[in-house]
C-alpha atoms as a PDB file:
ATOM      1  CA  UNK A   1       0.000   0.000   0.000  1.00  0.00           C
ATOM      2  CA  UNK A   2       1.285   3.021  -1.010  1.00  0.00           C
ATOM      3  CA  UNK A   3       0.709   6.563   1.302  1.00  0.00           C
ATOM      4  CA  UNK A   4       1.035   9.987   0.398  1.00  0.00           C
ATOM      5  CA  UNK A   5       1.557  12.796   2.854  1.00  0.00           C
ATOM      6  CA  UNK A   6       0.256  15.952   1.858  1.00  0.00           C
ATOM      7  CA  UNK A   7       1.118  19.077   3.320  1.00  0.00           C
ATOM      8  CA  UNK A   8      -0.738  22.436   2.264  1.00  0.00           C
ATOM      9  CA  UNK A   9       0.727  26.073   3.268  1.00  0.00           C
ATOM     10  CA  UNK A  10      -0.805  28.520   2.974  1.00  0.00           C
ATOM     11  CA  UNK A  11      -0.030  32.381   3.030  1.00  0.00           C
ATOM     12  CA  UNK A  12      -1.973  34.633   5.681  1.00  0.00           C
ATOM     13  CA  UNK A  13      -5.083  36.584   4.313  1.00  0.00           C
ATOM     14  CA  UNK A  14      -4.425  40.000   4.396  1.00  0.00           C
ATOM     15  CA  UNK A  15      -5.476  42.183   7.186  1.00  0.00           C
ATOM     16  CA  UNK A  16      -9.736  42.432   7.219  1.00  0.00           C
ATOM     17  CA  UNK A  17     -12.185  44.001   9.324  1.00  0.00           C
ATOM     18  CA  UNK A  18     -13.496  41.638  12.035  1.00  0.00           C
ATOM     19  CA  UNK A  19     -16.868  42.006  10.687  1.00  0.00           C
ATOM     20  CA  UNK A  20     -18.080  41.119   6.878  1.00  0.00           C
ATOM     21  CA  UNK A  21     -21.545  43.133   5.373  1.00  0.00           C
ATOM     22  CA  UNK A  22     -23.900  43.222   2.532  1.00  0.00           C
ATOM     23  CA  UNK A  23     -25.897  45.489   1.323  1.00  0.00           C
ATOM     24  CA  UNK A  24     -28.388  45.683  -1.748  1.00  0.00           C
ATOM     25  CA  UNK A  25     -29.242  49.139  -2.821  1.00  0.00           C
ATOM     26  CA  UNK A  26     -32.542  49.768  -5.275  1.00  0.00           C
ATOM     27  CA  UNK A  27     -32.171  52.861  -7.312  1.00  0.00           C
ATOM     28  CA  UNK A  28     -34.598  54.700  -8.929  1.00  0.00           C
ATOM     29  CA  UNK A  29     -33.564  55.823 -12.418  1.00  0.00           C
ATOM     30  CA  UNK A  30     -35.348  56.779 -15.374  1.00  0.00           C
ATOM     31  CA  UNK A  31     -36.333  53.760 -17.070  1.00  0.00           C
ATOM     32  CA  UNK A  32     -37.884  52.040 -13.759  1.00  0.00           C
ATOM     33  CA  UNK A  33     -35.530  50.653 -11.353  1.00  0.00           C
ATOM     34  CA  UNK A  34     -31.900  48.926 -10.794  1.00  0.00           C
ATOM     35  CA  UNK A  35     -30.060  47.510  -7.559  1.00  0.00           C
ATOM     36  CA  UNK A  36     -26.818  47.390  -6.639  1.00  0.00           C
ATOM     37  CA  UNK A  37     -25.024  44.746  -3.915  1.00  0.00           C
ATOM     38  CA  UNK A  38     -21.764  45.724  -2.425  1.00  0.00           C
ATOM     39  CA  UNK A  39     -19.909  44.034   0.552  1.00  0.00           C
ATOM     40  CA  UNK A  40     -16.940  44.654   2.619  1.00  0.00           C
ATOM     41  CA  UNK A  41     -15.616  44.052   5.649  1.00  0.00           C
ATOM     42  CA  UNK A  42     -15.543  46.635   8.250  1.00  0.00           C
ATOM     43  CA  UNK A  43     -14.520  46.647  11.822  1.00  0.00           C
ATOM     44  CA  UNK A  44     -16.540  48.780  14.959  1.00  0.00           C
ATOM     45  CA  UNK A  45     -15.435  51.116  16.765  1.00  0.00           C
ATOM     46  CA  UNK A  46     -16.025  49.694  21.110  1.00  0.00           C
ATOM     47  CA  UNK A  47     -19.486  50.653  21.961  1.00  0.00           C
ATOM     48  CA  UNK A  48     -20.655  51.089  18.462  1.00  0.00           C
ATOM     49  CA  UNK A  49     -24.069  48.835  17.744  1.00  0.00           C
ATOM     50  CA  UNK A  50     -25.506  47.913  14.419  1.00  0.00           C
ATOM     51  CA  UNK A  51     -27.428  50.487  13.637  1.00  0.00           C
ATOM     52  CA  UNK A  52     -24.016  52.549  13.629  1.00  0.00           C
ATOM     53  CA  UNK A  53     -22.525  50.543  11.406  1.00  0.00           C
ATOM     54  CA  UNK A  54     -25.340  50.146   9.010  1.00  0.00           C
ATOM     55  CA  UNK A  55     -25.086  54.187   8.939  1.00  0.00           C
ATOM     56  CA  UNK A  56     -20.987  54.009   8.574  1.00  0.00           C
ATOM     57  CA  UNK A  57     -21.550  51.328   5.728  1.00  0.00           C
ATOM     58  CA  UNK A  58     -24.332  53.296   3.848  1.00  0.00           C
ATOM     59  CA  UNK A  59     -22.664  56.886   4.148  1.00  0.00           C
ATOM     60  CA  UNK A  60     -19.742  55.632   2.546  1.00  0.00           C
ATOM     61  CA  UNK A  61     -21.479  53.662  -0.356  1.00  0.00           C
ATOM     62  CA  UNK A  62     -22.948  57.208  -0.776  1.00  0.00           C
ATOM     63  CA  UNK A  63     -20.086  59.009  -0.695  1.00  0.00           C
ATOM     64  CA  UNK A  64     -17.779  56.806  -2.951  1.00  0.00           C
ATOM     65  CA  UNK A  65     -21.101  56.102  -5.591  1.00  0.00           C
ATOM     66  CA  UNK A  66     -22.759  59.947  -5.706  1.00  0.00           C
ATOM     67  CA  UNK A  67     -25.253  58.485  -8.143  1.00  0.00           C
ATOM     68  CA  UNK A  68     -26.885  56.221  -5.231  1.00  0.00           C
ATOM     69  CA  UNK A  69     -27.955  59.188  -3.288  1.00  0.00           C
ATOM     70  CA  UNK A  70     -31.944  58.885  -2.467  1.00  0.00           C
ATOM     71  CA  UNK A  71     -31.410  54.909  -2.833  1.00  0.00           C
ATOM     72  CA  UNK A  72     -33.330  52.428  -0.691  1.00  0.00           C
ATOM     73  CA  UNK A  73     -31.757  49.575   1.177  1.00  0.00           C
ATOM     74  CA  UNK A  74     -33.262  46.608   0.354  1.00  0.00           C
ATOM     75  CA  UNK A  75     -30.893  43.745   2.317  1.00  0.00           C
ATOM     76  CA  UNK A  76     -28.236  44.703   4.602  1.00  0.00           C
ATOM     77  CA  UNK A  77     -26.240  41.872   6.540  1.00  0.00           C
ATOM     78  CA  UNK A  78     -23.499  42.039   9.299  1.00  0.00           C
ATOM     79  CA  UNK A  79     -22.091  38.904  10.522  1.00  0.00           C
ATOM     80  CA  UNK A  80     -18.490  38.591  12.302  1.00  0.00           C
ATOM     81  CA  UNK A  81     -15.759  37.690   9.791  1.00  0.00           C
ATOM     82  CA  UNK A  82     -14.520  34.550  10.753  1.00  0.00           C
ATOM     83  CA  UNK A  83     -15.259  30.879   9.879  1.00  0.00           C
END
């Protein structure tokens, strides 16, 4: 009988917030509607709850995406980032 030992390495995951999110945006436009889904990982400041962080998250969709502005949040999902 012949036994193979394998051995996997692997290289550490760069540095991510301790918490992973996603959010689905509807946008009106002219033609009707169209939503968006963005994720990230973000990490909260001591004391902060999630309603903070659901305003952190959205504010800076907004501010990075202009064009979102007046969107409505359709899904939004915070779960800690680890397996």
């Amino acid at each position: 009988m012949d036994t193979q030992t394998h051995q996997q390495t692997s290289t550490p995951a760069p540095a991510q917030g301790t918490h992973h999110w996603v959010m689905t945006l509807e946008v009106p436009n002219g033609s009707g509607k169209a939503m968006t889904t963005s994720n990230g990982t973000f990490t909260p400041a001591p004391g902060y709850t999630r309603a903070n962080a659901f305003t952190d998250i959205y504010d800076g969709l907004i501010q990075r995406n202009p064009q979102l502005r007046g969107s409505n949040v359709v899904f939004f999902s915070i779960e800690p980032n680890a397996l």
